[in-house]
N, C-alpha and C. Protein backbone atom coordinates (compact mmCIF):
# COMPACT_ATOMS: atom_id res chain seq x y z
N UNK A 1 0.85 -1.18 0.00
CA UNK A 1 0.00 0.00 0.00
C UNK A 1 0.89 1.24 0.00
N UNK A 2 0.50 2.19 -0.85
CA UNK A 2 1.37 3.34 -1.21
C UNK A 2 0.62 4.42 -0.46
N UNK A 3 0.86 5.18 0.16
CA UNK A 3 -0.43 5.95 0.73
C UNK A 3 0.29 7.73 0.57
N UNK A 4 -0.51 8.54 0.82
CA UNK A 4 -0.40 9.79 0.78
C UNK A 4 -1.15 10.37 1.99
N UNK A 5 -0.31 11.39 2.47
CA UNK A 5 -1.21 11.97 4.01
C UNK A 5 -1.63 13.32 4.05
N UNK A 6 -3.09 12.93 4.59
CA UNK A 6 -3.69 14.23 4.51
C UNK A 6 -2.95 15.62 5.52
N UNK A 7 -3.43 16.28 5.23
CA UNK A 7 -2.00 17.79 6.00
C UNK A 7 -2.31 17.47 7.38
N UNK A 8 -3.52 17.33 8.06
CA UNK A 8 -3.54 17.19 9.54
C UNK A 8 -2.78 15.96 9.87
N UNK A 9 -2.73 14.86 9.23
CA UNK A 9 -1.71 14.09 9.75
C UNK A 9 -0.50 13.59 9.23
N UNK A 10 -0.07 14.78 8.77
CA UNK A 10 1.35 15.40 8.40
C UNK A 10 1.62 15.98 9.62
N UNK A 11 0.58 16.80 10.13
CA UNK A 11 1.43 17.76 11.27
C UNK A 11 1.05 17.00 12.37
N UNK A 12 0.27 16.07 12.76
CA UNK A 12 0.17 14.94 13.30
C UNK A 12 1.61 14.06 13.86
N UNK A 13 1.97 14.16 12.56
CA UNK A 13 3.19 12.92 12.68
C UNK A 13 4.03 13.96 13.40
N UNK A 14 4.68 15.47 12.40
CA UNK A 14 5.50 15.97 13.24
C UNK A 14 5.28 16.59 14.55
N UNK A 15 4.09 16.91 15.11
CA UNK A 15 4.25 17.25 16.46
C UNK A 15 3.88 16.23 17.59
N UNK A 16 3.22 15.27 17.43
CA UNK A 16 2.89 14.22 18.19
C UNK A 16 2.06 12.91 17.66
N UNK A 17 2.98 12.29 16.93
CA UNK A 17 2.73 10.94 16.55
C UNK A 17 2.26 10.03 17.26
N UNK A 18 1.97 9.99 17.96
CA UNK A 18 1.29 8.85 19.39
C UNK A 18 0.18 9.10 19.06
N UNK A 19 -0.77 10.18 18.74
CA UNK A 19 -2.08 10.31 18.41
C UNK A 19 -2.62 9.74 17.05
N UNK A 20 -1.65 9.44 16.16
CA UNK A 20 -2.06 8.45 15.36
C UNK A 20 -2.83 7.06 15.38
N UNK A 21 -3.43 6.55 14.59
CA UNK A 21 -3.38 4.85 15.07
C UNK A 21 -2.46 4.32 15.00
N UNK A 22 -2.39 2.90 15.42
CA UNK A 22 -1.44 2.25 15.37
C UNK A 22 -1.17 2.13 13.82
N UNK A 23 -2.34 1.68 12.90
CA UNK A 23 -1.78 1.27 11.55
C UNK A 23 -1.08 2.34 11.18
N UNK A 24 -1.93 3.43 11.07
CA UNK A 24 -1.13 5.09 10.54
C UNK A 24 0.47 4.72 10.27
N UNK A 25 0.58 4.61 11.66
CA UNK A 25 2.27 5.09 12.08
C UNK A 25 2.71 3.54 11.24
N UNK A 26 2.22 2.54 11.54
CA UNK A 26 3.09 1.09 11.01
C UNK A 26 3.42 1.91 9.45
N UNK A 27 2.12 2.19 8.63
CA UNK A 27 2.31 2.49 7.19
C UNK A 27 3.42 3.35 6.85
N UNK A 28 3.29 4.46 7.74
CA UNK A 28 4.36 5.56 7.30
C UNK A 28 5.55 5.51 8.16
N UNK A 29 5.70 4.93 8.82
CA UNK A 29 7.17 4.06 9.36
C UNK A 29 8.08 2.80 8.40
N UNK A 30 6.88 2.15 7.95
CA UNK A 30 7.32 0.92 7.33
C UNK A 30 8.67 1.26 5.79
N UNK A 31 9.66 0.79 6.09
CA UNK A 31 10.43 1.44 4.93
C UNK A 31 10.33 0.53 3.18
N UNK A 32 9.44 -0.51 3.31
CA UNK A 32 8.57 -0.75 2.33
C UNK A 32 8.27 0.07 1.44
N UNK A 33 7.52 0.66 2.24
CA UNK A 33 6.10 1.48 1.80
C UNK A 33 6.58 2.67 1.22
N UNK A 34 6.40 3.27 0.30
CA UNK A 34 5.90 4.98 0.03
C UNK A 34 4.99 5.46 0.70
N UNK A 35 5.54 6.63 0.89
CA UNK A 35 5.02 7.93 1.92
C UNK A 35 4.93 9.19 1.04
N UNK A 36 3.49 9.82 0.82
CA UNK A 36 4.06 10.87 -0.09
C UNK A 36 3.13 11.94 0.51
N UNK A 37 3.57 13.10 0.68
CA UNK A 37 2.72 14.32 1.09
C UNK A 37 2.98 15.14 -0.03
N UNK A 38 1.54 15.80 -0.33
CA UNK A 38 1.71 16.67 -1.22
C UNK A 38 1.75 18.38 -1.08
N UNK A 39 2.02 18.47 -2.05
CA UNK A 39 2.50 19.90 -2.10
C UNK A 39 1.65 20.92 -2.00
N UNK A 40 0.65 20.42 -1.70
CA UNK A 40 -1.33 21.11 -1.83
C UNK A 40 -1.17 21.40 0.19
N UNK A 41 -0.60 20.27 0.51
CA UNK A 41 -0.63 20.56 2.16
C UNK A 41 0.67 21.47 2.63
N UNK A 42 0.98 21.49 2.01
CA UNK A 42 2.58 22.25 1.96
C UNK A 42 1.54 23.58 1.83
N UNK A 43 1.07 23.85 0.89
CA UNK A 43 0.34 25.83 0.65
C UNK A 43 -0.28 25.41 1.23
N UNK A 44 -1.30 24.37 2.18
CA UNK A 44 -2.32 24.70 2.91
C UNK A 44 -1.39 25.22 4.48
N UNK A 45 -0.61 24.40 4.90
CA UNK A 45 0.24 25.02 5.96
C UNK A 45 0.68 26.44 5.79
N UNK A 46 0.85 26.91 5.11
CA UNK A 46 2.00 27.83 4.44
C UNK A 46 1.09 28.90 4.89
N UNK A 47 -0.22 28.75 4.49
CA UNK A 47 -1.26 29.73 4.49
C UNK A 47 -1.68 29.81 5.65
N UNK A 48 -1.95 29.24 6.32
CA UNK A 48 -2.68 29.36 7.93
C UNK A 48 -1.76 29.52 8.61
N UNK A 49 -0.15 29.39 8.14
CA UNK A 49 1.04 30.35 8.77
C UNK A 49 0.89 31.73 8.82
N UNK A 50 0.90 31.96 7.76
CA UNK A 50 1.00 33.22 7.49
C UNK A 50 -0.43 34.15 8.29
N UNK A 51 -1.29 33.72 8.55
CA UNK A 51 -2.72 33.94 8.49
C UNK A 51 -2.65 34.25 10.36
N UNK A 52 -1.58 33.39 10.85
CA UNK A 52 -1.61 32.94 12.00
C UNK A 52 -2.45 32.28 12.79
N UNK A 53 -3.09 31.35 11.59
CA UNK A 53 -4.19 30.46 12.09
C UNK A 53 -3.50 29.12 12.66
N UNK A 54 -2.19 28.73 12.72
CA UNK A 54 -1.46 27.76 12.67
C UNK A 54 -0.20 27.62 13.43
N UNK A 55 0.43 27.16 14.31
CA UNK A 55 2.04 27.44 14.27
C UNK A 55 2.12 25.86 14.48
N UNK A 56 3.33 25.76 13.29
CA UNK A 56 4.18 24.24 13.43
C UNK A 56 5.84 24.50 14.05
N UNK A 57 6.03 23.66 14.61
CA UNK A 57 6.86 23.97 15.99
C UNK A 57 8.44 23.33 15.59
N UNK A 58 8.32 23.10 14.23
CA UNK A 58 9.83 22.73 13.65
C UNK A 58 9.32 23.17 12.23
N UNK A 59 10.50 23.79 11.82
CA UNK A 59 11.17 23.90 9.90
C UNK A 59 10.42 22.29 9.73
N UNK A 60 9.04 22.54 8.56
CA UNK A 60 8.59 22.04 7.44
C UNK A 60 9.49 20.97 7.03
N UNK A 61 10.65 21.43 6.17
CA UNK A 61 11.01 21.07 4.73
C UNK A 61 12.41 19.99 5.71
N UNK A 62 13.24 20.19 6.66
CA UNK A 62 13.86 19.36 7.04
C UNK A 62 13.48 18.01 7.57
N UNK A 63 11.65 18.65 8.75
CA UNK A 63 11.54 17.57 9.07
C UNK A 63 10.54 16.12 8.09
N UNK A 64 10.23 16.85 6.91
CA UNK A 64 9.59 15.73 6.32
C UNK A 64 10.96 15.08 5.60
N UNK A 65 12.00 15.77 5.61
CA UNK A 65 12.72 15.10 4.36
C UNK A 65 13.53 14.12 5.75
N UNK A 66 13.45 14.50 7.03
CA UNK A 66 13.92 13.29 7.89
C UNK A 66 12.97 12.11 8.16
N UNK A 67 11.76 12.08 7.64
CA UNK A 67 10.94 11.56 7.92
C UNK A 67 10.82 10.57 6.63
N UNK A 68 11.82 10.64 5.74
CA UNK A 68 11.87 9.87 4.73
C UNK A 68 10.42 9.73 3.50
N UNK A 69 9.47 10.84 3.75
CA UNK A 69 8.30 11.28 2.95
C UNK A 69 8.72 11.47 1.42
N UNK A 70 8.26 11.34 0.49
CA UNK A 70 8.27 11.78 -0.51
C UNK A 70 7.03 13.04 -1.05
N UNK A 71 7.74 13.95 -2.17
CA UNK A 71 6.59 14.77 -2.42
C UNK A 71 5.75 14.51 -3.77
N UNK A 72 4.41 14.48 -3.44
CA UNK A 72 4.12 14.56 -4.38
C UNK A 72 3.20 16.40 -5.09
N UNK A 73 3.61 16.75 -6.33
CA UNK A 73 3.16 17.87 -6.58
C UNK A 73 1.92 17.63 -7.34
N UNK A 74 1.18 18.86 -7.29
CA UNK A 74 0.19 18.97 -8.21
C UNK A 74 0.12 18.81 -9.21
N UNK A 75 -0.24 18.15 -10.12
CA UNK A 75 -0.05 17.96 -11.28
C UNK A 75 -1.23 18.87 -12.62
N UNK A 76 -1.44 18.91 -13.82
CA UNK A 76 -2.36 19.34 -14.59
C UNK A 76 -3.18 18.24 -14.14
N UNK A 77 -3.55 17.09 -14.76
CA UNK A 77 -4.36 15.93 -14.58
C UNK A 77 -4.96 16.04 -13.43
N UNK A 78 -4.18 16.34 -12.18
CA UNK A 78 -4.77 16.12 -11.17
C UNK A 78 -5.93 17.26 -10.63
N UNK A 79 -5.28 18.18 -11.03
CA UNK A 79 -5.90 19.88 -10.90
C UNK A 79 -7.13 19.37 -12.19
N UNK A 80 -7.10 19.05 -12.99
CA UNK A 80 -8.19 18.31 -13.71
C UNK A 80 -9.62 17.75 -12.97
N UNK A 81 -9.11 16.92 -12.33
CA UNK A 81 -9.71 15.90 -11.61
C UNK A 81 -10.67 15.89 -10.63
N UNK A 82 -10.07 17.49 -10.29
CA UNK A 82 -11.12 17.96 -8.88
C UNK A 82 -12.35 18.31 -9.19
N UNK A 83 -12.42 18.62 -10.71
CA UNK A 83 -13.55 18.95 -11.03
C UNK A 83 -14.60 17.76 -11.80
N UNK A 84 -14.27 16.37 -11.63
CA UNK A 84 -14.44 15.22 -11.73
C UNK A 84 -15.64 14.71 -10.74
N UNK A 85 -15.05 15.25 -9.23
CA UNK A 85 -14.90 14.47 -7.71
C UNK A 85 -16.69 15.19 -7.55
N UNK A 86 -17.32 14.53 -6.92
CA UNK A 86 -18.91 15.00 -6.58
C UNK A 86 -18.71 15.82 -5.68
N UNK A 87 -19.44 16.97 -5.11
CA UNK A 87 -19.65 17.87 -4.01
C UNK A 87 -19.78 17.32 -2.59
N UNK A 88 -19.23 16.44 -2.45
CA UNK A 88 -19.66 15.75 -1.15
C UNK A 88 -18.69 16.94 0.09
N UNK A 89 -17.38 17.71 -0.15
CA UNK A 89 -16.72 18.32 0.46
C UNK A 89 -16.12 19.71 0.04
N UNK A 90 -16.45 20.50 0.70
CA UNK A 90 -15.87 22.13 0.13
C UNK A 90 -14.99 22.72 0.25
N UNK A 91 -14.27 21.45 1.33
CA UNK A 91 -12.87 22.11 1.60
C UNK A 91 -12.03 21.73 0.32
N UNK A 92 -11.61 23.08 -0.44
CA UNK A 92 -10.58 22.98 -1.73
C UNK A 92 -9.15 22.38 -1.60
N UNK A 93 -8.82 22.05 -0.49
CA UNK A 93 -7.22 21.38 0.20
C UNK A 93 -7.70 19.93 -0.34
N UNK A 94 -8.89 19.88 0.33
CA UNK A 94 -9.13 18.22 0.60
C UNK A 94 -9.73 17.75 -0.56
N UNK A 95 -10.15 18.41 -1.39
CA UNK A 95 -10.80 18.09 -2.79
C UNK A 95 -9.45 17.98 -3.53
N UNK A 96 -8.21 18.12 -3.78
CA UNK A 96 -7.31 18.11 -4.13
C UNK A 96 -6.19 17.13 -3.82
N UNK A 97 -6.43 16.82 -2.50
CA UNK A 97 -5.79 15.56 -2.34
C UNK A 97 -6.62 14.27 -2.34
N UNK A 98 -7.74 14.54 -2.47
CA UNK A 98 -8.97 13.49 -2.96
C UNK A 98 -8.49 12.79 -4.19
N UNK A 99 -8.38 14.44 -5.40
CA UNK A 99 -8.27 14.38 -6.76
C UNK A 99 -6.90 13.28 -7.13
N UNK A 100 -5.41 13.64 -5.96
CA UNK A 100 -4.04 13.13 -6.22
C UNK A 100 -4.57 11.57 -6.12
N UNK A 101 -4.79 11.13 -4.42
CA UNK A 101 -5.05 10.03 -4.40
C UNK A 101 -6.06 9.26 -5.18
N UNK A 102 -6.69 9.65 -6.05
CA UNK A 102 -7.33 8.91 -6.79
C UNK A 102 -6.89 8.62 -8.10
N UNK A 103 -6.41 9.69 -8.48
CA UNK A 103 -5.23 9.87 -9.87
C UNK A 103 -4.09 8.69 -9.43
N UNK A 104 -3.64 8.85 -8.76
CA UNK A 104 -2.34 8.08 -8.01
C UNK A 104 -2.57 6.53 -7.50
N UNK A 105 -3.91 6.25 -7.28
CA UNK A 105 -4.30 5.10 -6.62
C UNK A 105 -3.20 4.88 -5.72
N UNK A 106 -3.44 6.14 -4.92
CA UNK A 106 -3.11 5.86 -3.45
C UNK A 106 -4.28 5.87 -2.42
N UNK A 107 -3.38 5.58 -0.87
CA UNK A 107 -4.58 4.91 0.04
C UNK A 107 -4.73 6.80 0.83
N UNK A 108 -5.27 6.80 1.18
CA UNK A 108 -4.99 8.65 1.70
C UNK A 108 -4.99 7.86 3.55
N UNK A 109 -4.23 8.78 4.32
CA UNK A 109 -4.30 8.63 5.68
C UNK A 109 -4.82 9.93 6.38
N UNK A 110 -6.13 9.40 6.67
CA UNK A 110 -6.95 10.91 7.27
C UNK A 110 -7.53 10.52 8.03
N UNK A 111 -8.41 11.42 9.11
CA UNK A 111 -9.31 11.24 10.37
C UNK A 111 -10.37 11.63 9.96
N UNK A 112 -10.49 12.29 9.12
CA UNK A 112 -11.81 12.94 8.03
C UNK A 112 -12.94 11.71 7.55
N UNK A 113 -13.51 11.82 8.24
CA UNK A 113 -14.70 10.86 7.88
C UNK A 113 -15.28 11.34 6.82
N UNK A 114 -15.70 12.42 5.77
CA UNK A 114 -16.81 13.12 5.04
C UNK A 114 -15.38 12.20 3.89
N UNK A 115 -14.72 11.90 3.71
CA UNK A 115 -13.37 11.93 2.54
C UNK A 115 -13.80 10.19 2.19
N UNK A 116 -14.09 9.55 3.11
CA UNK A 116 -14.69 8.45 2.97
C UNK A 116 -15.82 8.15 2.01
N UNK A 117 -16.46 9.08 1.98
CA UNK A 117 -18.01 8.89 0.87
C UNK A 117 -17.11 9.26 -1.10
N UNK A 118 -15.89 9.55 -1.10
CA UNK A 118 -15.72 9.63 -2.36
C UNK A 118 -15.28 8.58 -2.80
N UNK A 119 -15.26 7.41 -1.92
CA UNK A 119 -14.95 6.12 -2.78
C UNK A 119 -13.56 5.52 -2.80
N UNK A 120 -12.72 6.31 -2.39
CA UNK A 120 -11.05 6.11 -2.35
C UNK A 120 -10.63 5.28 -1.28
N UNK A 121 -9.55 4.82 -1.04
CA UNK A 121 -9.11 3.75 -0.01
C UNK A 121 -8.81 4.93 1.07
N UNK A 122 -9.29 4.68 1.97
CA UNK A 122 -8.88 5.46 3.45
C UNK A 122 -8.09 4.50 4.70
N UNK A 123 -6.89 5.26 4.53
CA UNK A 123 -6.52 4.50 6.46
C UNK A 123 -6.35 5.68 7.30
N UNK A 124 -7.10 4.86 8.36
CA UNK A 124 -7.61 5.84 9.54
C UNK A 124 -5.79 6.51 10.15
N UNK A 125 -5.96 8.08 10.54
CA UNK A 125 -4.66 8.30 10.82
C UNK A 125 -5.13 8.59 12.41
């Protein structure tokens, strides 16, 4: 299973990973596996920084790249795609990493129950 993580449990992992599930952490620990966060949660952080709706309590960009994550970016296709996905959710972050992981047939790792009704593989984070 290749999975991609939604931004809350991106910042999940880096400020307190214990609040994960157990699978969460096995998946994105496991050095198997691909780990990919995208670059959609990257400007969603970025923004509620700036906004000061947010503070993450370590440098971004060192600690995912210690965390052995890969990135994945937005793509055309994928930016395509969102407009594919049914109205079930209005948040434009999460309609976007809906759009990747489904483009990608990846598993998404979220706590977001409403992300569940679009049909995609979910593991609980």
């Amino acid at each position: 299973m290749t999975v991609l993580l939604d931004t809350h449990t991106l910042l999940w992992w880096l400020d307190n990973p214990e609040i994960l599930s157990p699978d969460a952490r096995a998946a994105m620990t496991d050095p198997t596996r691909s780990v990919y966060v995208s670059s959609i949660s990257i400007v969603e952080i970025a923004i509620k920084q700036s906004l000061g709706k947010l503070h993450v309590g370590k440098p971004l960009a060192p600690a995912i790249a210690a965390s052995h994550f890969s990135m994945l970016s937005l793509t055309y296709d994928h930016a395509l795609a969102v407009q594919e996905l049914p109205a079930i959710h209005k948040d434009p972050f999460d309609r976007m990493l809906v759009a990747q992981a489904k483009a990608e047939e990846l598993t998404l790792v979220t706590a977001d129950k409403m992300l569940v009704k679009y049909g995609i593989p979910i593991l609980k984070a």
